[in-house]
Protein backbone atom coordinates (compact mmCIF):
# COMPACT_ATOMS: atom_id res chain seq x y z
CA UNK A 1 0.00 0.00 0.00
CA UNK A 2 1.56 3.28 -1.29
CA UNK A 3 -1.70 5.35 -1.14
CA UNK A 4 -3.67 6.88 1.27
CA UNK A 5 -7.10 5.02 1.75
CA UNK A 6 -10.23 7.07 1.92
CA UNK A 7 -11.13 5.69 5.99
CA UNK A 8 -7.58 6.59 7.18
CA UNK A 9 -7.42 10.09 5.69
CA UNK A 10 -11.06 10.87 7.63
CA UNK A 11 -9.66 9.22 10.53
CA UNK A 12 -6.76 11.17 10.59
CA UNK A 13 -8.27 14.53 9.88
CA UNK A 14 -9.99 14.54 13.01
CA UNK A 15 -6.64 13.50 15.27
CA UNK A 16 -4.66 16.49 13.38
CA UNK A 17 -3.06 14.32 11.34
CA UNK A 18 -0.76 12.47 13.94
CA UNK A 19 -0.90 8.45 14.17
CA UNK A 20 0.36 6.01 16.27
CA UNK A 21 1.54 2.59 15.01
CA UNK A 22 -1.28 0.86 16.45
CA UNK A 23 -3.80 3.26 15.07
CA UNK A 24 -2.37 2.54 11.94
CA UNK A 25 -2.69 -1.46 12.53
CA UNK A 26 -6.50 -0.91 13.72
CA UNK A 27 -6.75 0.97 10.34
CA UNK A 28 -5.44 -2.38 8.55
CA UNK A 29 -2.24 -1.08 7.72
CA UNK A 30 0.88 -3.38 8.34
CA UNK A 31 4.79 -2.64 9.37
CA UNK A 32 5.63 -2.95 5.45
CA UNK A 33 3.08 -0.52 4.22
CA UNK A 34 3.85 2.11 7.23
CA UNK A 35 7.48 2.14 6.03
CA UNK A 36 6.61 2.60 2.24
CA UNK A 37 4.67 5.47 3.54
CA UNK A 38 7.35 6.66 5.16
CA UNK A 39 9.45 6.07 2.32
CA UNK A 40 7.43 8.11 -0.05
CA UNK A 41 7.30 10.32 2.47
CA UNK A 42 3.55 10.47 3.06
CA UNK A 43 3.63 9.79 6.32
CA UNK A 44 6.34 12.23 8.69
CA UNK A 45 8.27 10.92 11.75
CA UNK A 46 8.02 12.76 14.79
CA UNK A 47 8.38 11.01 17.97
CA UNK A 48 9.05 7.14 18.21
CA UNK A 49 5.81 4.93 16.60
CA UNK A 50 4.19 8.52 16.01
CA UNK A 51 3.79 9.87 12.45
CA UNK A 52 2.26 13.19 10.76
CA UNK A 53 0.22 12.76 7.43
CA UNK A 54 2.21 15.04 5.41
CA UNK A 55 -0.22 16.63 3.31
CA UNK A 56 -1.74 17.79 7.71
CA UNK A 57 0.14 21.22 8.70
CA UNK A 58 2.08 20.92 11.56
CA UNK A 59 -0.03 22.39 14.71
CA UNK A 60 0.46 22.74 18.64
CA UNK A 61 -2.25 20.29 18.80
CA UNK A 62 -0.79 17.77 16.22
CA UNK A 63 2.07 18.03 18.40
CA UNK A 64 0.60 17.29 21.55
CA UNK A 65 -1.03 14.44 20.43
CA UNK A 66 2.04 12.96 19.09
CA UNK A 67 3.11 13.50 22.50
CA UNK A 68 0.21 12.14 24.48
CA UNK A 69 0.61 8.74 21.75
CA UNK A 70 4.36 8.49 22.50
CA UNK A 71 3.80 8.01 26.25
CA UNK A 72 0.84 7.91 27.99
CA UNK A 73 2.20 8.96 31.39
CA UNK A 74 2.73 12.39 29.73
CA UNK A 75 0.85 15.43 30.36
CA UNK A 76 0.99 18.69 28.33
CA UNK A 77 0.86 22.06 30.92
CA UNK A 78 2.13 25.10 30.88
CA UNK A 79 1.48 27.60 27.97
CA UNK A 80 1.15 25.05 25.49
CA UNK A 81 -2.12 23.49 27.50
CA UNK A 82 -3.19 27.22 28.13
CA UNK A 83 -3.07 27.59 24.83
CA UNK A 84 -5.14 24.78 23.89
CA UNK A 85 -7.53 25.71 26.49
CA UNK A 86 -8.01 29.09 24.84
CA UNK A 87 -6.66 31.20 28.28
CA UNK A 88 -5.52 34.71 27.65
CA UNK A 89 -1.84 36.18 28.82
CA UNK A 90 -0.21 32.89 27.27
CA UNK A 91 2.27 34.76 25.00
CA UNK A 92 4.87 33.55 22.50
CA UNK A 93 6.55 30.02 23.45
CA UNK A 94 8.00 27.96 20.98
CA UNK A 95 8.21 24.74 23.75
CA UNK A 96 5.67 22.44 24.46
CA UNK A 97 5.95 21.63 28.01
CA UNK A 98 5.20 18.38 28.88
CA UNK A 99 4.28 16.98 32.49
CA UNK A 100 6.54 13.76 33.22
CA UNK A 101 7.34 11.46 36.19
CA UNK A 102 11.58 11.82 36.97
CA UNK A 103 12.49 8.75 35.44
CA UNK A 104 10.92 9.46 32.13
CA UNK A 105 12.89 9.84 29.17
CA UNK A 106 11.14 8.65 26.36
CA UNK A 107 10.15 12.47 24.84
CA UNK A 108 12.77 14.19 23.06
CA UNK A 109 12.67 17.16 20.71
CA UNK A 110 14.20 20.60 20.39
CA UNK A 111 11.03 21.97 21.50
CA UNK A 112 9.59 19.85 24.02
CA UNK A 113 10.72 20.57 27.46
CA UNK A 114 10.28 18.24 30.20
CA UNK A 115 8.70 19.09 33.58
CA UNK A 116 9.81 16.47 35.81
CA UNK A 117 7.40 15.83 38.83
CA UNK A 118 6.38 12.57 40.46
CA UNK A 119 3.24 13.76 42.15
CA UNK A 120 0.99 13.50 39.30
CA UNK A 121 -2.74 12.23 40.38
CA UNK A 122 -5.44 11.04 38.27
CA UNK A 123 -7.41 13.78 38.59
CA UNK A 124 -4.65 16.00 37.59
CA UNK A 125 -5.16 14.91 34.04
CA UNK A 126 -7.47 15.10 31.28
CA UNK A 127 -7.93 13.18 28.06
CA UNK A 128 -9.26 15.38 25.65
CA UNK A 129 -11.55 13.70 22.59
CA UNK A 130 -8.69 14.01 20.28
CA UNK A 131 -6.33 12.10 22.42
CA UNK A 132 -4.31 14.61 24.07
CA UNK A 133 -3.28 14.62 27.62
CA UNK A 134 -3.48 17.97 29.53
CA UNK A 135 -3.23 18.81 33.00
CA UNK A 136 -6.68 19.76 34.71
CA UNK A 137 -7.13 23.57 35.31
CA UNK A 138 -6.47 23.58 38.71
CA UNK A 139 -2.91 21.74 38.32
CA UNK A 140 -2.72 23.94 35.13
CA UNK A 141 -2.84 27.22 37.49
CA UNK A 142 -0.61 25.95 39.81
CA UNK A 143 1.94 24.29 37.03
CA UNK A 144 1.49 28.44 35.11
CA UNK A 145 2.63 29.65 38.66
CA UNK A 146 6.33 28.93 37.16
CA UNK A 147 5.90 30.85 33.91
CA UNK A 148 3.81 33.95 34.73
CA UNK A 149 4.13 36.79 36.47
CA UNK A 150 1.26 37.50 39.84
CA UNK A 151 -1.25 39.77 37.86
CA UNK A 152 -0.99 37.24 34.76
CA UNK A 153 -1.60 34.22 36.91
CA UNK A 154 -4.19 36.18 38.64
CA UNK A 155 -5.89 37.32 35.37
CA UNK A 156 -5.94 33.56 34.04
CA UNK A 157 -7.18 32.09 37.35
CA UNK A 158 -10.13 34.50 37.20
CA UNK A 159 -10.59 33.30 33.68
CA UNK A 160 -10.69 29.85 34.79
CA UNK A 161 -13.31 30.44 38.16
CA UNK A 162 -15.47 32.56 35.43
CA UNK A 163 -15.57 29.80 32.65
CA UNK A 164 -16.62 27.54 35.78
CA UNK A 165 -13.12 25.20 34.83
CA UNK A 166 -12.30 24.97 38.92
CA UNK A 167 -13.29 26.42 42.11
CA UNK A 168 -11.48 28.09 44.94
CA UNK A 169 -11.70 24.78 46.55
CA UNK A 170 -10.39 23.29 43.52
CA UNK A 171 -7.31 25.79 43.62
CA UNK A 172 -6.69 25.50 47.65
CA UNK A 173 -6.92 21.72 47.41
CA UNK A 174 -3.89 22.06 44.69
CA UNK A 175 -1.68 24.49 46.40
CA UNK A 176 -2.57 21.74 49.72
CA UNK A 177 -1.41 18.98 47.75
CA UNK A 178 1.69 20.42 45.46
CA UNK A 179 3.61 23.34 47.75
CA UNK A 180 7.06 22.61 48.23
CA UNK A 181 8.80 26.16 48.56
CA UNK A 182 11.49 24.27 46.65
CA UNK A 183 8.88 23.64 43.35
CA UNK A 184 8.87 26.16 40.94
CA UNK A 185 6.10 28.81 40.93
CA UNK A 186 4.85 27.41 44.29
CA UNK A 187 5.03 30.43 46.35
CA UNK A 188 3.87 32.46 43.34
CA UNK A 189 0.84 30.09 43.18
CA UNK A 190 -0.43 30.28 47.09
CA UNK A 191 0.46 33.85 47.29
CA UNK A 192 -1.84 34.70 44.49
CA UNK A 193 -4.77 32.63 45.50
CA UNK A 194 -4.37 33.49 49.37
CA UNK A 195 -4.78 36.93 48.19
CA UNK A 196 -8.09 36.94 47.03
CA UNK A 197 -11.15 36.02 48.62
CA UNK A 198 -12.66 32.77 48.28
CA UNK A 199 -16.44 34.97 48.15
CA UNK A 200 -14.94 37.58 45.61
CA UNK A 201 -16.81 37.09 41.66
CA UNK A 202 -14.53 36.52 38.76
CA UNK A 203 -13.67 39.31 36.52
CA UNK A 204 -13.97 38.14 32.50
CA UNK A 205 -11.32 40.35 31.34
CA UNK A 206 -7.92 40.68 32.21
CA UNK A 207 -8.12 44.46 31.85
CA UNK A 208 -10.99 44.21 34.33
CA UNK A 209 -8.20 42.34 36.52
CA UNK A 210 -5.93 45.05 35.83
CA UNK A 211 -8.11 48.23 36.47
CA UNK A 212 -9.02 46.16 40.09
CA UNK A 213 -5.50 45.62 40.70
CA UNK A 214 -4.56 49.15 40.30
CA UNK A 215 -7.53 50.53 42.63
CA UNK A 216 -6.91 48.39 45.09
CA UNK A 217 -3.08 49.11 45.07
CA UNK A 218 -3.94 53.01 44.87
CA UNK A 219 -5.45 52.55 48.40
CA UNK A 220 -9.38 52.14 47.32
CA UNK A 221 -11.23 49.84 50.25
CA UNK A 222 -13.86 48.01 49.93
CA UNK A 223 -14.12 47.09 46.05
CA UNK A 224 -16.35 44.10 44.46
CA UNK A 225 -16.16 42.49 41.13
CA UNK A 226 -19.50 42.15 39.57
CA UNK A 227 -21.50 43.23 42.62
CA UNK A 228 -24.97 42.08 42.40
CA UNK A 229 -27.62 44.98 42.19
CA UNK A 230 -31.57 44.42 41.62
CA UNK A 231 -33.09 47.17 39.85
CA UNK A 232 -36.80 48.00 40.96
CA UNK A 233 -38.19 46.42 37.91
CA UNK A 234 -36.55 43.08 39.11
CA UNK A 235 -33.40 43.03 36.36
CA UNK A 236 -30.38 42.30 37.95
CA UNK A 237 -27.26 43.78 36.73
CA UNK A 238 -23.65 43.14 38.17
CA UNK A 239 -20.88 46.23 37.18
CA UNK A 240 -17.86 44.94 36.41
CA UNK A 241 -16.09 46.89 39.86
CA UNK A 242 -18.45 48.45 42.74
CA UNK A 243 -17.72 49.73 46.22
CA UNK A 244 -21.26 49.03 47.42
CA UNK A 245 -20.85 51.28 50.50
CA UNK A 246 -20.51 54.26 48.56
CA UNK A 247 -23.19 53.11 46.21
CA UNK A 248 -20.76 53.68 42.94
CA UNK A 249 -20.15 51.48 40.15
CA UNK A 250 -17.24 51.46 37.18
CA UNK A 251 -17.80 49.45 33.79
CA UNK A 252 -15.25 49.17 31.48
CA UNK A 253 -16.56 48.83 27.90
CA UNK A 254 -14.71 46.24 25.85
CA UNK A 255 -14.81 48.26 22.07
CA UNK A 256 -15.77 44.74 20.39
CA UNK A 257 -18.50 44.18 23.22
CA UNK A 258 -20.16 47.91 23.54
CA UNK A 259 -19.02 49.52 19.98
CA UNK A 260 -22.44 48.73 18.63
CA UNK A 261 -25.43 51.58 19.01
CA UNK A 262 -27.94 49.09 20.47
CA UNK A 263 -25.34 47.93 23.33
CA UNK A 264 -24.65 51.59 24.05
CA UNK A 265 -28.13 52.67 24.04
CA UNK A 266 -28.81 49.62 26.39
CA UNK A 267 -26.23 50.88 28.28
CA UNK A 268 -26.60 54.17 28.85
CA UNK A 269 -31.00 53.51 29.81
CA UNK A 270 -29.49 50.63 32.31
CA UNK A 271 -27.15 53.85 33.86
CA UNK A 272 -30.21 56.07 33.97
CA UNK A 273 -31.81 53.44 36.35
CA UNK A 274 -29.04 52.94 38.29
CA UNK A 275 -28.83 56.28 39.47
CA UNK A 276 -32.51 56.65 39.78
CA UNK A 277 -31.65 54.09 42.69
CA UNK A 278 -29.01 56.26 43.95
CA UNK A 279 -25.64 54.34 42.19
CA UNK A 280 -23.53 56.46 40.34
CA UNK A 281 -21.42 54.58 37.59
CA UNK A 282 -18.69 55.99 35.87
CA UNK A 283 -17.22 54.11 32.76
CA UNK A 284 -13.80 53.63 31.05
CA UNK A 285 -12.88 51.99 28.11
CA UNK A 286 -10.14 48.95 27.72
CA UNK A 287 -8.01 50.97 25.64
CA UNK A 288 -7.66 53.37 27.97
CA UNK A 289 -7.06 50.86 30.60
CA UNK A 290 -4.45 49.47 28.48
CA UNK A 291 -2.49 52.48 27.18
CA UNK A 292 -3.61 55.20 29.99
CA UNK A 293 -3.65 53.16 32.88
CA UNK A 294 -2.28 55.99 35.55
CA UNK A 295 -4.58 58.31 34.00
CA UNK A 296 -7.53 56.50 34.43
CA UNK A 297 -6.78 55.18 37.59
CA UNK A 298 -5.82 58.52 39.15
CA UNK A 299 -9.18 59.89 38.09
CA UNK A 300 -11.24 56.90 39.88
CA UNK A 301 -9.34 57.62 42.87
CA UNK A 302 -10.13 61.71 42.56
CA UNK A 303 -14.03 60.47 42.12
CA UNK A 304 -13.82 58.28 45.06
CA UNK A 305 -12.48 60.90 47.28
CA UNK A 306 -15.18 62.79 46.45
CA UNK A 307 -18.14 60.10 47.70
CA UNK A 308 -16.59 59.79 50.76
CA UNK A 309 -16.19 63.34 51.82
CA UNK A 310 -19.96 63.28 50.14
CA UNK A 311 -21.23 60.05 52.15
């Protein structure tokens, strides 16, 4: 067999185009035709008994499924699985790092590093559809603890409690389990989670994280994420930062969320009711936040000075 058979090209195009050599026997093909394959180079090496279909672009996730096939006591973390699981503040990596007992030394390739750890439970992994390994999200936090700096990790723990991916008990039963001040990112980890409390509301935006993180550092007491408010008509609405004692509210409009006239408009007649109730709610927008940070935040403070002298 020299050609690619109709059943193995759809079974392949939903694995990314990465085989193992006893997919390829389920698929009927034998040692002999695998090696013509190779030969006529339709099927690419990567990692020992792992092949690409050539005419399949090489992909992160083709990659971590050659990994996941190659040894099954592999785990893919760090950016590579925050990357896979769609988390922001993952930047530019060209590694793949993989989650491995001590001993193991079965994975080698210029850009797979190794992240040697014996304590890897069962429920610290998941097996995704397509056949790739990753760690779960709380042991994906804590692994990220290594990698990022606080306000990242921060920003894509909140990302994860939003999404629903883990729990604060999820993340405290982790740090329980894993801290060694000796393991890398550990201290980073617990200090960021012991830092925010277990009753505070996710933010679901980093900028949101960032705006927080600078009020709070600027000395403002008392702030909520998405404080829960129940208009007199029964809606509830939750602004993205409140401190309910003063009764005032900050949104930050996301351009591709609020550019549109009917979110504005919907916007601005939810404000209007707001303040009939007494909340005043004073917006900025994630640009600003993102290029104008000092600015911004030194005006929030100004306003807040002025409700309490006012309260």
């Amino acid at each position: 067999m020299t050609a690619i058979s109709s059943e193995f090209a759809t079974y392949v195009r939903d694995v990314h185009g990465v085989v193992s050599d006893p997919e390829l026997r389920s698929l009927g093909i034998s040692k002999d035709q695998r090696e013509r394959l190779v030969t006529n180079g339709l099927l690419v090496p990567l990692l020992p008994g792992v092949y690409r279909l050539a005419s399949s672009p090489e992909s992160l996730e083709g990659w971590c499924r050659a990994i996941s096939l190659a040894d099954e006591r592999a785990a893919i973390t760090g950016r590579a699985a925050g990357k896979l699981a769609g988390l922001r503040r993952m930047g530019i990596s060209a590694e793949i790092e993989v989650r491995v007992p001590h001993f193991v030394n079965t994975l080698s390739a210029p850009h797979i590093r190794l992240r040697r750890c014996n304590i890897l439970d069962p429920n610290h992994v998941v097996l995704r559809a397509d056949g790739i390994r990753v760690v779960s999200p709380a042991r994906l936090a804590f692994d990220l603890g290594a990698d990022l700096p606080d306000l990242d990790l921060e920003s894509v723990i909140e990302q994860l409690l939003d999404r629903g991916s883990c729990t604060m008990r999820d993340l405290h039963d982790m740090a329980h389990r894993m801290y060694h001040h000796a393991r890398p990112g550990a201290k980073r980890f617990v200090r960021v989670i012991q830092s925010r409390p277990a009753w505070l509301k996710p933010a679901d935006s980093h900028l949101e994280v960032v705006l927080f993180d600078a009020l709070r550092r600027a000395g403002i007491r008392g702030l909520v994420r998405q404080h829960e408010i129940r208009l007199p008509d029964g809606v509830v609405v939750h602004p993205d930062i409140a401190v309910p004692e003063l009764m005032w509210a900050i949104e930050v409009d996301h351009v591709t969320w609020h550019g549109g006239r009917v979110d504005a408009q919907l916007d601005k007649s939810r404000d209007r009711r707001l303040r009939h109730i007494g909340w005043q709610i004073d917006r900025v927008t994630d640009h600003e936040i993102a290029s104008q940070l000092q600015r911004v935040t030194a005006e929030l403070v100004a306003i807040h000075r002025t409700h309490l002298r006012a309260s």
